[in-house]
Protein backbone atom coordinates (compact mmCIF):
# COMPACT_ATOMS: atom_id res chain seq x y z
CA UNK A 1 -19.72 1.32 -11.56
CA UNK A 2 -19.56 -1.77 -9.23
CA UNK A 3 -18.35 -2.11 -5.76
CA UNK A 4 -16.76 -4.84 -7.11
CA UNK A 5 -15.89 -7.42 -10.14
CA UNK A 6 -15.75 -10.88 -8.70
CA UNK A 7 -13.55 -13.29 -11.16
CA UNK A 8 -13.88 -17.23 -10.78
CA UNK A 9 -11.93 -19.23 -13.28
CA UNK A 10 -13.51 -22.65 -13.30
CA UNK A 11 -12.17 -25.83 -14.50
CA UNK A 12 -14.09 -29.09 -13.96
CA UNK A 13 -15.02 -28.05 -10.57
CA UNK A 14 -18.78 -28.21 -10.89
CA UNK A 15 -19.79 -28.87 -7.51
CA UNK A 16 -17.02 -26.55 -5.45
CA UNK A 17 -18.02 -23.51 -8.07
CA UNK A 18 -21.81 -24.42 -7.50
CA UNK A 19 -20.89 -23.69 -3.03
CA UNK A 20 -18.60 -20.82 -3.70
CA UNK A 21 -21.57 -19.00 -5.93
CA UNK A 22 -23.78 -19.97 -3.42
CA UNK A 23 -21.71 -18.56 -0.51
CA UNK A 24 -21.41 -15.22 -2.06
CA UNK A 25 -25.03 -15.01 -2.43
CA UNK A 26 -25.19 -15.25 0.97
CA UNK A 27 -22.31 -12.76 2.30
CA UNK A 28 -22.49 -10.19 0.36
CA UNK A 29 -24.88 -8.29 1.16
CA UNK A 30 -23.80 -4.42 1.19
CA UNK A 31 -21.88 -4.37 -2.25
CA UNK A 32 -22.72 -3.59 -5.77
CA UNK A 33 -21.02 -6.79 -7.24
CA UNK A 34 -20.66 -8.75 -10.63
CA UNK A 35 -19.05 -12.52 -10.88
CA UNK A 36 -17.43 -13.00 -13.99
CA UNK A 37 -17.22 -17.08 -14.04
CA UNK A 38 -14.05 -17.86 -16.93
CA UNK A 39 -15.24 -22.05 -18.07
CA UNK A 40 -11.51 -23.13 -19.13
CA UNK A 41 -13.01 -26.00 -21.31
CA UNK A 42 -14.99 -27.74 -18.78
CA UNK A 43 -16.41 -31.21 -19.08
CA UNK A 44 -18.40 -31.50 -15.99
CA UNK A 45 -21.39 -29.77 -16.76
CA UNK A 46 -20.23 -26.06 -15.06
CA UNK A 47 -21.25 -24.31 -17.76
CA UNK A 48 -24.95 -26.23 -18.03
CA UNK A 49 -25.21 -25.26 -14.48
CA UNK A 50 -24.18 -21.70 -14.40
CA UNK A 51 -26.63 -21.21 -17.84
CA UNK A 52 -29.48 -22.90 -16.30
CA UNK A 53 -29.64 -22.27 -11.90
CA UNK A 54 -27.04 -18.39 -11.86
CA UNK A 55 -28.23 -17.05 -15.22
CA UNK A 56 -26.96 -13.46 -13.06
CA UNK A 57 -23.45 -14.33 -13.57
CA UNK A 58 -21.59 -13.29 -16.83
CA UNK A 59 -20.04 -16.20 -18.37
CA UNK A 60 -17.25 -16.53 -20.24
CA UNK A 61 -16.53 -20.14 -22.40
CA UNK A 62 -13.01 -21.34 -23.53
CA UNK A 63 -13.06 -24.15 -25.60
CA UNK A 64 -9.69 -25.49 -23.47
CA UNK A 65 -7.96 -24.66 -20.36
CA UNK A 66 -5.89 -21.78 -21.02
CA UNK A 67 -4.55 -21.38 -17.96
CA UNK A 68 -5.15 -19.19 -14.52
CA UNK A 69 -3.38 -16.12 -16.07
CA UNK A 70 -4.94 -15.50 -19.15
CA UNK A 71 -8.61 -16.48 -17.88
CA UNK A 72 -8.44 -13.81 -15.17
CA UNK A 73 -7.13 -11.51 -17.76
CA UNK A 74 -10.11 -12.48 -19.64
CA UNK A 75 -12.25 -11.45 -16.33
CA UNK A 76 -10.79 -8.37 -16.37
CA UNK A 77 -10.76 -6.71 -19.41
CA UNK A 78 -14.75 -7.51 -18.97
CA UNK A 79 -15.00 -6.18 -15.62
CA UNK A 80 -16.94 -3.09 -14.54
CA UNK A 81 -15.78 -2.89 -10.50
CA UNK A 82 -13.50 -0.35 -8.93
CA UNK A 83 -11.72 -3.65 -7.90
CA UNK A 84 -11.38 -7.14 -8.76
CA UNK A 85 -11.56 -10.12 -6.88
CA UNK A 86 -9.74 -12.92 -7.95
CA UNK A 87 -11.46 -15.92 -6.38
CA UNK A 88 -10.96 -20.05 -6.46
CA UNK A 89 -14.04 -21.64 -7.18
CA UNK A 90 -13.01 -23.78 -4.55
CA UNK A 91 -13.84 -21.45 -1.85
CA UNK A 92 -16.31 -20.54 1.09
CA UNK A 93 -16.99 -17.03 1.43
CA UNK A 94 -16.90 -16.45 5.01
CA UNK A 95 -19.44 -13.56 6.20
CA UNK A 96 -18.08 -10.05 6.38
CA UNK A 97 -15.10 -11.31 3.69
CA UNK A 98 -15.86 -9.01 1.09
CA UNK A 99 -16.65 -6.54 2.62
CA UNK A 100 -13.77 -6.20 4.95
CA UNK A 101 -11.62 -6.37 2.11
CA UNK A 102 -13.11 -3.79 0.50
CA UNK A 103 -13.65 -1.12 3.33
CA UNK A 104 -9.62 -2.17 3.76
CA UNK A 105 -8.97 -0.85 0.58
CA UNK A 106 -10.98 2.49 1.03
CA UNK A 107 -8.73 3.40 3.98
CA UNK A 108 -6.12 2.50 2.62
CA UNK A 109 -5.44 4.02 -0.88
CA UNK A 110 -1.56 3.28 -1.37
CA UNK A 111 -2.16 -0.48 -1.32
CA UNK A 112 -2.28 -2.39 -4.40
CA UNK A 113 -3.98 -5.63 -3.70
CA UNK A 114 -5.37 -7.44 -0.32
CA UNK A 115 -5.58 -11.39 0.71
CA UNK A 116 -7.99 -12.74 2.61
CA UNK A 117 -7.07 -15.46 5.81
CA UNK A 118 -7.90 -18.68 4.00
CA UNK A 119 -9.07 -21.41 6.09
CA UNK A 120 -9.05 -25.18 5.80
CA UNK A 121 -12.63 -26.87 6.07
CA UNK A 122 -12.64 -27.16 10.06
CA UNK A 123 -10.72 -23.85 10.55
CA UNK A 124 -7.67 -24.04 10.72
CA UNK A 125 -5.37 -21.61 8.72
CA UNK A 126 -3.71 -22.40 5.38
CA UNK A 127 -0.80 -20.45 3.87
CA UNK A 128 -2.25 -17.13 2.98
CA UNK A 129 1.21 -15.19 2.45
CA UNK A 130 4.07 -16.00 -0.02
CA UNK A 131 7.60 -14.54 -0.08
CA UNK A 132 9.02 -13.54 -2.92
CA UNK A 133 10.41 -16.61 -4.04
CA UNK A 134 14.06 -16.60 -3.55
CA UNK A 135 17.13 -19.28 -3.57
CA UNK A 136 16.41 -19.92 0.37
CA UNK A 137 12.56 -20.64 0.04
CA UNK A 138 12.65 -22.54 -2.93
CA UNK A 139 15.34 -24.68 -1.35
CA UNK A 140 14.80 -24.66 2.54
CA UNK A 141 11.99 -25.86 4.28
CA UNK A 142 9.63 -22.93 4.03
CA UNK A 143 8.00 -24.04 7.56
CA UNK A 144 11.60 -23.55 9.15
CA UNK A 145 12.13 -20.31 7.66
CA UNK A 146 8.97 -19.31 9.01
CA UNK A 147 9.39 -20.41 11.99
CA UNK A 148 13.36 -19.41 12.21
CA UNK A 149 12.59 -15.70 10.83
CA UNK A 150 8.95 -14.69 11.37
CA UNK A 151 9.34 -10.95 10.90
CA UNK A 152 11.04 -11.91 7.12
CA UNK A 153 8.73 -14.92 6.26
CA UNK A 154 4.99 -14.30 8.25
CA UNK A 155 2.78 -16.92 7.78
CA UNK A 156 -0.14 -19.22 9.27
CA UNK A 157 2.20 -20.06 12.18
CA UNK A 158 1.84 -16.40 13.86
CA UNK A 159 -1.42 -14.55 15.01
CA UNK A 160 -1.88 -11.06 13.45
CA UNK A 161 -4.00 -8.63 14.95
CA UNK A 162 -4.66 -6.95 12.21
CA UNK A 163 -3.20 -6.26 8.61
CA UNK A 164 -0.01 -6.88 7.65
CA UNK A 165 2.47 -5.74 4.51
CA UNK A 166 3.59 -8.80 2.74
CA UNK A 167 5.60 -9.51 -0.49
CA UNK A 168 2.62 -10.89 -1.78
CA UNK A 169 -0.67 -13.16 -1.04
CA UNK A 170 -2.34 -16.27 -2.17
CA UNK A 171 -4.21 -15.73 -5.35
CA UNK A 172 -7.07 -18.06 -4.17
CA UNK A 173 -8.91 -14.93 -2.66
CA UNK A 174 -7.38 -11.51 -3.49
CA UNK A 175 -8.64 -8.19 -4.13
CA UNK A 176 -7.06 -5.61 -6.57
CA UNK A 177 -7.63 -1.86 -6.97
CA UNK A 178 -8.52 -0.95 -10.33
CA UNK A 179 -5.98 1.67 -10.67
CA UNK A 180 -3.03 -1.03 -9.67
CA UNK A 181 -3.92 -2.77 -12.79
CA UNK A 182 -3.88 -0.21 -14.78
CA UNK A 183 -0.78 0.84 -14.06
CA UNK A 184 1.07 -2.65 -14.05
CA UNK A 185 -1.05 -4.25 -16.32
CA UNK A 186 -2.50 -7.57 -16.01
CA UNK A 187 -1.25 -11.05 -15.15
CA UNK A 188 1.93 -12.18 -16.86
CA UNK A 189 0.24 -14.91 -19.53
CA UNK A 190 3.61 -16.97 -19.97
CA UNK A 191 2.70 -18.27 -16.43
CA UNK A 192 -0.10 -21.15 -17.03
CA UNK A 193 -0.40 -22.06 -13.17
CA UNK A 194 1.04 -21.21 -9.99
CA UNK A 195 2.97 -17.80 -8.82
CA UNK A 196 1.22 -15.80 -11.60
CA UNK A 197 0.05 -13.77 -8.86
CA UNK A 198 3.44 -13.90 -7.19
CA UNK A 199 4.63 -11.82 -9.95
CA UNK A 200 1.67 -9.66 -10.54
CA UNK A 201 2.58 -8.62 -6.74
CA UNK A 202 6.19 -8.12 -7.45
CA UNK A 203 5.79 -5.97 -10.46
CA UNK A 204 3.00 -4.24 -8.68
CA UNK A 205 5.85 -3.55 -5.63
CA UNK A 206 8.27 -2.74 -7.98
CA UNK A 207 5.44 0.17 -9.14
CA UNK A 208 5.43 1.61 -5.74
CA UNK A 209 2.22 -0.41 -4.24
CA UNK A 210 1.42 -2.07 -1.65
CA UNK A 211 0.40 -5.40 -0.47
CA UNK A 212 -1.20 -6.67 2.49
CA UNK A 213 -2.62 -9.51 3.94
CA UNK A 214 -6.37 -8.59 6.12
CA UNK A 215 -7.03 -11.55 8.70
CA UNK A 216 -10.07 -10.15 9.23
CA UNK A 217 -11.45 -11.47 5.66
CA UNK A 218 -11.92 -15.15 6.34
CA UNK A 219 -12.26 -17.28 3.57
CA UNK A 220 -12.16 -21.60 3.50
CA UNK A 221 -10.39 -22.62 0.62
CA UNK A 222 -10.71 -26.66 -0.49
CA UNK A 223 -7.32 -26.15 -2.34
CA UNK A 224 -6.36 -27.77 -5.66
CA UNK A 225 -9.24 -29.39 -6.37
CA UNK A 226 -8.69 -28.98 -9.67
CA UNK A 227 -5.77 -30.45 -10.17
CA UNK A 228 -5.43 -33.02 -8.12
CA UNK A 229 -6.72 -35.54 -10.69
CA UNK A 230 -3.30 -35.38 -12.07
CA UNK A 231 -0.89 -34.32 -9.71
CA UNK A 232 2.65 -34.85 -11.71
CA UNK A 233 1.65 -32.75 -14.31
CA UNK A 234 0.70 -29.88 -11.60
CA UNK A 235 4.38 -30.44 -10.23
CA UNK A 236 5.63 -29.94 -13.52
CA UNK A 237 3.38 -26.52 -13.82
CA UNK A 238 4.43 -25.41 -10.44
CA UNK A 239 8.03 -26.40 -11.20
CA UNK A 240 7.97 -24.31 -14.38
CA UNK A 241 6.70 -21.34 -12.66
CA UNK A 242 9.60 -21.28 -10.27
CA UNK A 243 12.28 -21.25 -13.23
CA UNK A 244 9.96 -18.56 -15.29
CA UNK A 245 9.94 -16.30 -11.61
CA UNK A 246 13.51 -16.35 -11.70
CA UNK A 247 14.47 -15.90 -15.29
CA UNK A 248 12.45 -12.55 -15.33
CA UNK A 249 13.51 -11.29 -11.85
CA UNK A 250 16.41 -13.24 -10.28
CA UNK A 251 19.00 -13.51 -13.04
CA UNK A 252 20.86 -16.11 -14.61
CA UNK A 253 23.14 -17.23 -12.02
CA UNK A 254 20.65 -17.83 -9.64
CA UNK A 255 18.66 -19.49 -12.14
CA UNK A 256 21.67 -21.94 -12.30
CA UNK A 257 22.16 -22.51 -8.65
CA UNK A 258 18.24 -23.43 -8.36
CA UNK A 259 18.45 -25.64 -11.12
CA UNK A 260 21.36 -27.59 -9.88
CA UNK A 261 19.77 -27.28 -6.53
CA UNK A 262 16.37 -28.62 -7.44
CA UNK A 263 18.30 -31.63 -9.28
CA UNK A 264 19.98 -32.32 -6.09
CA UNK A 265 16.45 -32.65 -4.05
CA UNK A 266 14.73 -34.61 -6.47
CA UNK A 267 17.65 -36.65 -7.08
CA UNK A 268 17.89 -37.66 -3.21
CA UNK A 269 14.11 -37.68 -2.55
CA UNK A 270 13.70 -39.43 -5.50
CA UNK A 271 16.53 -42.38 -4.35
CA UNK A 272 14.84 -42.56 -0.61
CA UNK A 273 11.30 -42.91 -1.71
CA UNK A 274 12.93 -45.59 -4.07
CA UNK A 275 14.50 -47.43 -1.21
CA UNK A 276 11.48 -47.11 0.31
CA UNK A 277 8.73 -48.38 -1.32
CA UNK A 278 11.51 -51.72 -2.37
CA UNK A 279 11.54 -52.51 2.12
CA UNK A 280 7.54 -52.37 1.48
CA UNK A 281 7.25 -54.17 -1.67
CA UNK A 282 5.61 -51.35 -3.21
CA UNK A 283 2.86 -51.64 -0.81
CA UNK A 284 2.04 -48.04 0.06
CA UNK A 285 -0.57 -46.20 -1.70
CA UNK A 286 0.97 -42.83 -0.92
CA UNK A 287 4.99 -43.64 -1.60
CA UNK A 288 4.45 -45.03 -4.87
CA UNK A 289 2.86 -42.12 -5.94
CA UNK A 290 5.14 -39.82 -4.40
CA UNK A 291 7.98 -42.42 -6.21
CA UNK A 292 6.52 -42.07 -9.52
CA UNK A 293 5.71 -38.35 -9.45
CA UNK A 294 9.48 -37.62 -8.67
CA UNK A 295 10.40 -39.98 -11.17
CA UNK A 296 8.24 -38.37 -13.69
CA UNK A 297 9.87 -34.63 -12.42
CA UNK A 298 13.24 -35.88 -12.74
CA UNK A 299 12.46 -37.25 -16.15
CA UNK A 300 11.39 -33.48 -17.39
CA UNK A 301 14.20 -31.86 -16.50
CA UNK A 302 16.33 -34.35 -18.12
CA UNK A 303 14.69 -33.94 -21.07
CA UNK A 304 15.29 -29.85 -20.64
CA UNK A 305 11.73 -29.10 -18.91
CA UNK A 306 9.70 -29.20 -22.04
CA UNK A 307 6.48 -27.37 -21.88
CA UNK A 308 4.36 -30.05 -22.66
CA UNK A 309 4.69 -32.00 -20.16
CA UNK A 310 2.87 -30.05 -17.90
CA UNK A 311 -1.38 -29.06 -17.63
CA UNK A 312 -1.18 -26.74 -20.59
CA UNK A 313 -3.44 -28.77 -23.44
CA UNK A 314 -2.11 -26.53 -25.95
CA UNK A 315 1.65 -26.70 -24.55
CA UNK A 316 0.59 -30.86 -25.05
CA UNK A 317 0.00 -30.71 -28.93
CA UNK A 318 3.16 -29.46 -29.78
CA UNK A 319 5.29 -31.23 -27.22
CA UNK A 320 7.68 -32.23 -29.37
CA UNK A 321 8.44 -28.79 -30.55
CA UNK A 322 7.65 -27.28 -27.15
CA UNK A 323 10.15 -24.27 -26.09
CA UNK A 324 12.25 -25.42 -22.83
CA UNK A 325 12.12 -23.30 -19.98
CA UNK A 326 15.42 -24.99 -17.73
């Protein structure tokens, strides 16, 4: 058996995937590993490249994207590792990542999964930890609540020694013990993007493991490369996942009170960026599209957050039959 089952879903990300493989190469060094790359209907030659230049990686081809969830599920029913690594393709492996992860894991046999410290390009840290999501973060400022309470809400603001227990981590780099999975089962498929992992954490902490964050495991992350071609859509996805998150685990009246609550936020952001962008004659790259992407938010959930308004290709088809989720 493996040390490890490394799991890259890919989707039009030729050149980031092409660094990340690389990288691994490179830093791991004392593991039995596999990479399972998932192709989610690609169109920029990924799959060309992986056949022809890392013929050692197993590949796996959808013919469309079908979504983070059910790609890594993919991964995993394949895999061969005593964990999994869920990985972005647009990542850095940082030396020692891995590996630190791993020997984390082996000393520690009550925890369930492990994020790495992800990194922007010149160091800095990004967001590695998420709270569960809850009526305050999804309608404060998460910053302030971080800030205000950061025993409750940790994140890239503090400086931790060593690991931490969290509510969950970011699913751009996080390893998961074999037996976790097992147990819980795999990622929820109804989520197509965003806080799939979220949930896999919360059912997983609802099962008795544990979660922690490992500073030591650096890893730079690009972030949302691949979906920042079309950025309303991905607000749509991420939107959706917040209303899915608290259907299954929040009830219904708090499902009610971040609806109306959401409306209210759009609603006003949506009116200043408005005024805005009229006192500049429209003039500002980065208001109108912040203008039109809240107008094209506000537009879905007046139309009772159809599915296919969002990434999903196959949620697309049907739109006009799509299943509402607000």
């Amino acid at each position: 058996m493996n040390d490890v089952s490394i799991a890259i879903v890919n989707w039009n990300t030729k050149n980031y995937l092409i660094q990340c493989l690389k990288s691994l190469e490179q830093t791991v060094k004392h593991l039995k590993m596999e990479i399972i790359v998932v192709d989610n209907g690609s169109a920029d030659g990924s799959v060309e490249w992986i056949r022809e230049e890392f013929t050692k990686a197993i590949l796996i081809m959808n013919p469309v994207n079908l979504g983070f969830a059910k790609a890594n599920n993919q991964a995993v029913t394949l895999s061969k590792g005593r964990y999994i690594l869920l990985l972005n393709p647009d990542t850095e492996v940082k030396e020692g990542a891995i590996e630190n992860l791993v020997a984390f894991m082996e000393g520690h046999q009550e925890v369930g999964v492990a994020g790495a410290q992800l990194l922007h390009s010149d160091g800095s840290k990004q967001n590695s930890i998420a709270s569960f999501p809850s009526l305050a973060t999804e309608l404060l400022n998460k910053g302030f609540l971080r800030w205000l309470f950061p025993s409750r809400y940790p994140g890239k603001e503090n400086t931790y020694s060593g690991p931490i227990e969290v509510d969950s981590v970011i699913g751009a780099c996080m390893m998961v013990r074999r037996e976790a999975i097992d147990q819980v089962g795999g990622l929820d498929e109804d989520y197509f993007l965003f806080l799939e992992e979220t949930d896999w954490c919360y059912r997983m902490k609802q099962e008795g493991w544990k979660i922690y964050h490992v500073p030591q495991a650096e890893v730079i992350h690009f972030q949302g490369k691949s979906v920042e071609k079309d950025k309303k859509r991905a607000k749509v996805e991420y939107y959706r996942s917040r209303y899915l998150f608290f259907k299954k685990h929040r009830g219904t009246w708090q499902g009610v009170v971040l609806l109306a609550g959401v409306l209210i936020k759009l609603g006003m952001e949506l009116f200043s960026m408005a005024l805005a962008c009229l006192l500049t004659c429209f003039s500002i790259k980065s208001w109108r599209k912040k203008f039109f992407t809240y107008t094209y938010l506000l537009w879905w959930h007046l139309k009772g957050c159809p599915e296919g308004m969002g990434l999903n290709p196959q949620a697309k088809s049907l739109e006009h039959g799509a299943k509402r989720v607000c």
